[in-house]
N, C-alpha and C. Protein backbone atom coordinates (compact mmCIF):
# COMPACT_ATOMS: atom_id res chain seq x y z
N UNK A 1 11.17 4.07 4.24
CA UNK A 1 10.24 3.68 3.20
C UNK A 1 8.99 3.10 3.85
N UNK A 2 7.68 3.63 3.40
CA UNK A 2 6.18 3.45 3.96
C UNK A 2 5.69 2.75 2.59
N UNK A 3 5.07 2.01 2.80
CA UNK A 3 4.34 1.52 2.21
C UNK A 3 2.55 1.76 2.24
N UNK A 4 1.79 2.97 1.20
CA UNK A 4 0.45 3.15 1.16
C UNK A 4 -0.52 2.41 0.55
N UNK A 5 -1.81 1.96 1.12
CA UNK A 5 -2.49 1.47 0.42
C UNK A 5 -4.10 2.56 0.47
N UNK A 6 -4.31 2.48 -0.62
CA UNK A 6 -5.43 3.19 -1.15
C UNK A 6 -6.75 2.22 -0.95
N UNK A 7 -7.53 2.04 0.45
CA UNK A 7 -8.73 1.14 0.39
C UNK A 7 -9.88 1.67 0.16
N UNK A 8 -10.78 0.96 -0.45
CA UNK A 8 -11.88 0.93 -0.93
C UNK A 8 -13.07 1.14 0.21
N UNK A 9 -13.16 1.93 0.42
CA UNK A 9 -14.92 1.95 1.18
C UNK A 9 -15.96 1.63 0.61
N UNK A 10 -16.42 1.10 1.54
CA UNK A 10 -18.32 1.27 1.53
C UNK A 10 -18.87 1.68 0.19
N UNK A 11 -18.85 3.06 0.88
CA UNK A 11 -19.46 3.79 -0.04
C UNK A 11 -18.37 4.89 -1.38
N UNK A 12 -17.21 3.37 -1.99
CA UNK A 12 -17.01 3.85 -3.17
C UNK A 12 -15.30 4.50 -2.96
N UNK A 13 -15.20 5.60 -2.15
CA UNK A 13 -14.31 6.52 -1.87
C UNK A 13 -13.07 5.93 -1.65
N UNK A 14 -12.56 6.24 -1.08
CA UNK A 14 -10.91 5.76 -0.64
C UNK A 14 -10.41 6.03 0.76
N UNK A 15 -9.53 5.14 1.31
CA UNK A 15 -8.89 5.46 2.72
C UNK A 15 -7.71 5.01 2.85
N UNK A 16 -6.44 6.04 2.97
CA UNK A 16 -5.16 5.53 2.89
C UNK A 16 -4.82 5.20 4.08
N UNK A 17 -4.17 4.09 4.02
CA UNK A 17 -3.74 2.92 5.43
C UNK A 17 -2.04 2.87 4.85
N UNK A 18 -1.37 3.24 5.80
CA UNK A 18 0.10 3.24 5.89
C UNK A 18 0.50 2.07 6.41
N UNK A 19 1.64 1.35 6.25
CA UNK A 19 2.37 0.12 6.59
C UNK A 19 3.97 0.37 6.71
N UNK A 20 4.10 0.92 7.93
CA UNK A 20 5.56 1.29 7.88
C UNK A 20 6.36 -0.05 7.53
N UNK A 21 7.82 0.35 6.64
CA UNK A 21 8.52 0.00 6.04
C UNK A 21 9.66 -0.15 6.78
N UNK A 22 10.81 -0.77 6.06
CA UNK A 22 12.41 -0.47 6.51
C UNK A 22 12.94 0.89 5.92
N UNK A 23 13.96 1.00 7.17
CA UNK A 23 14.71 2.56 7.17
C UNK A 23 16.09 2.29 6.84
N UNK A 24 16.34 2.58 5.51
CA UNK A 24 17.81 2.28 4.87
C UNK A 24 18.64 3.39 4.62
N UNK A 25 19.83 3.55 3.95
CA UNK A 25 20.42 4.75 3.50
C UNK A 25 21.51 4.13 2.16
N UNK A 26 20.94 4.75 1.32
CA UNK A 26 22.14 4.28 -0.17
C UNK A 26 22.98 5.44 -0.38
N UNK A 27 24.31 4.83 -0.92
CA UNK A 27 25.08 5.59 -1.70
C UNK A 27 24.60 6.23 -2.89
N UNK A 28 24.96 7.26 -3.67
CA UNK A 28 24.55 7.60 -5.14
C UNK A 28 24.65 6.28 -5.72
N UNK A 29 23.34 6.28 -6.79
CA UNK A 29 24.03 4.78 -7.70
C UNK A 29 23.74 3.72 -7.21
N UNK A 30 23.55 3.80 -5.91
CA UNK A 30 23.20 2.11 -5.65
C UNK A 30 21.62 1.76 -5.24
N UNK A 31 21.55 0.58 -5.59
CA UNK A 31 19.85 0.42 -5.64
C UNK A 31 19.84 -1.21 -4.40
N UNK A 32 19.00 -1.23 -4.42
CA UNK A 32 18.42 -2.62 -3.36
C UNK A 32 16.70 -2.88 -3.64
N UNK A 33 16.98 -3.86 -3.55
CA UNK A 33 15.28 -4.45 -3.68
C UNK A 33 14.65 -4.73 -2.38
N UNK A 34 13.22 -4.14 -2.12
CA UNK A 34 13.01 -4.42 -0.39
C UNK A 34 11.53 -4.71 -1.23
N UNK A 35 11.06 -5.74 -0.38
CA UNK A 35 10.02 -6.31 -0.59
C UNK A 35 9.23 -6.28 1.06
N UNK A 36 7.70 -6.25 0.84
CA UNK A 36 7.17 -6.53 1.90
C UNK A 36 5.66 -7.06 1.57
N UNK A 37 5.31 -7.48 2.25
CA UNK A 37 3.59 -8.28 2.16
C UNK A 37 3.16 -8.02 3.07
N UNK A 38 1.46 -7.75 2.21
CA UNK A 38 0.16 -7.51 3.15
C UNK A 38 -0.58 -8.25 3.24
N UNK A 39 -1.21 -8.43 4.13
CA UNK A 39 -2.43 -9.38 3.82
C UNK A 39 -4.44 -9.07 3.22
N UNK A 40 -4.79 -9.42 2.62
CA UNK A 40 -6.27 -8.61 2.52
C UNK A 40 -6.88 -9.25 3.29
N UNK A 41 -6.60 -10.79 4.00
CA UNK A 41 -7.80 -11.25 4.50
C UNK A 41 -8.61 -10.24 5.26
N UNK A 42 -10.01 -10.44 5.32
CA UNK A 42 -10.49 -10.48 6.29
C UNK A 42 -10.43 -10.09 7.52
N UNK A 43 -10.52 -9.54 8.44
CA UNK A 43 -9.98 -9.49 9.73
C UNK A 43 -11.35 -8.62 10.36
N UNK A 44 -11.15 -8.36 11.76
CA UNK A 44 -12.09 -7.94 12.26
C UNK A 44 -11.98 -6.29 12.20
N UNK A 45 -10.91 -6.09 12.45
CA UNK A 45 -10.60 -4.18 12.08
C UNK A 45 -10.66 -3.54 10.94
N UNK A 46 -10.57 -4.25 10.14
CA UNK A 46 -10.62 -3.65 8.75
C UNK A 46 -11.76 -4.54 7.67
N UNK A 47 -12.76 -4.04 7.47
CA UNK A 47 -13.99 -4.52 6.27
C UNK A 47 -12.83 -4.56 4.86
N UNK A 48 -13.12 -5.56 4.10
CA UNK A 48 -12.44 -5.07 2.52
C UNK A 48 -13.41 -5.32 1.56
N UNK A 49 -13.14 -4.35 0.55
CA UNK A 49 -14.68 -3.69 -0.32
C UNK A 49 -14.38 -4.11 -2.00
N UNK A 50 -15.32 -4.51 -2.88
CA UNK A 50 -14.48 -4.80 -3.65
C UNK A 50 -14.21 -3.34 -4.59
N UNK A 51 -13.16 -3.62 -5.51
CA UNK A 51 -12.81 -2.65 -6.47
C UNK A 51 -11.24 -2.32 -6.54
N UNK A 52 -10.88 -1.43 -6.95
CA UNK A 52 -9.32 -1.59 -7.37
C UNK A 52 -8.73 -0.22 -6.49
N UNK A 53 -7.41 -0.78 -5.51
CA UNK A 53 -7.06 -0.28 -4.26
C UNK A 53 -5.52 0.08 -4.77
N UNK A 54 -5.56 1.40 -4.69
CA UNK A 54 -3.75 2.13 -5.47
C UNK A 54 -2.77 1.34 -4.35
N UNK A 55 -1.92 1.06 -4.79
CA UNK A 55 -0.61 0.91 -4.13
C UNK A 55 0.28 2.13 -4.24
N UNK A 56 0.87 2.56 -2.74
CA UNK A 56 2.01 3.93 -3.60
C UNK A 56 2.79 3.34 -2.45
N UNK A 57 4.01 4.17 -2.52
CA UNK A 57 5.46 4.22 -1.73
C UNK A 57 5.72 5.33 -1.64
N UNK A 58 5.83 5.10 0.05
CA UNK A 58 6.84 6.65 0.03
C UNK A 58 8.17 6.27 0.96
N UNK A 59 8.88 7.64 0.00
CA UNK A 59 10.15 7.42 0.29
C UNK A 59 10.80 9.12 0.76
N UNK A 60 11.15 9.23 2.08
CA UNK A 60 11.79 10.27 2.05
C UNK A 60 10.33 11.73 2.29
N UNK A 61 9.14 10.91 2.41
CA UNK A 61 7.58 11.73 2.78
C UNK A 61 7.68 12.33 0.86
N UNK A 62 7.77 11.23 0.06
CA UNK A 62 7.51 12.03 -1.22
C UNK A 62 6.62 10.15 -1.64
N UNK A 63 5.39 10.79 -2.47
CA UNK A 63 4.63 9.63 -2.47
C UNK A 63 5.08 9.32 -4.04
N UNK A 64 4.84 7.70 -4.31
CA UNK A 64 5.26 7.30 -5.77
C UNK A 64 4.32 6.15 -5.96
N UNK A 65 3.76 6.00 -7.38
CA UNK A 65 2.69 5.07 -7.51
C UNK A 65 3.36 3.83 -7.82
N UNK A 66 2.74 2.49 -7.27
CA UNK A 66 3.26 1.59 -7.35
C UNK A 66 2.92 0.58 -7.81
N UNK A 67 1.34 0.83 -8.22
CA UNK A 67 0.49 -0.28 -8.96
C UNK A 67 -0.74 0.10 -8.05
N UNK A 68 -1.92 -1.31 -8.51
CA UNK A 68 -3.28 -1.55 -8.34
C UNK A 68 -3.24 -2.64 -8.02
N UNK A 69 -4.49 -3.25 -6.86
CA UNK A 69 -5.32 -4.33 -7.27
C UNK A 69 -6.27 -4.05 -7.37
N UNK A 70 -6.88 -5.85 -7.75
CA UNK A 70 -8.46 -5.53 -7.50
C UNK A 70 -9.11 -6.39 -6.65
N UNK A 71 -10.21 -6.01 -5.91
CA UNK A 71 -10.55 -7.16 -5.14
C UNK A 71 -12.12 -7.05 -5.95
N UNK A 72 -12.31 -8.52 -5.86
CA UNK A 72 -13.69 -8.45 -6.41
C UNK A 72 -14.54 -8.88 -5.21
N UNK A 73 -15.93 -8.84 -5.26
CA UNK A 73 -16.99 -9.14 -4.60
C UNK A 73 -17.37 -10.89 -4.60
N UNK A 74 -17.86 -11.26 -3.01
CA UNK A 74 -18.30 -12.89 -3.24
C UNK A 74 -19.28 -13.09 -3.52
């Protein structure tokens, strides 16, 4: 399981940034909750732009939507 984020450029567009995940295996039927956190600060490698950035998951190289944020402007 990867975790995608959909970032906001510059100029508007989008750039998907992957966050590898944990590598599990379930039985039929059984479920688990896996949680993970990103951070938006700031940083020197990555600019963050404001506007609303897709969250997806993939699981198995099949992508699934997972929500939005938004970052606004200072």
């Amino acid at each position: 399981m990867d975790l995608r984020i959909q970032f906001v450029k510059a100029n508007g567009t989008t750039s998907p940034k992957v966050f590898k995940g944990s590598e599990l295996s379930l039985e039929g039927g059984k479920s688990r909750v896996v949680r993970k956190t990103i951070s938006v600060a700031q940083h020197s490698t990555r600019n963050h732009y404001a506007g609303e950035h897709a969250v997806e998951i993939m699981i198995n190289g099949t992508t699934h939507k997972a929500g939005s944020f938004q970052l606004r402007g200072g």
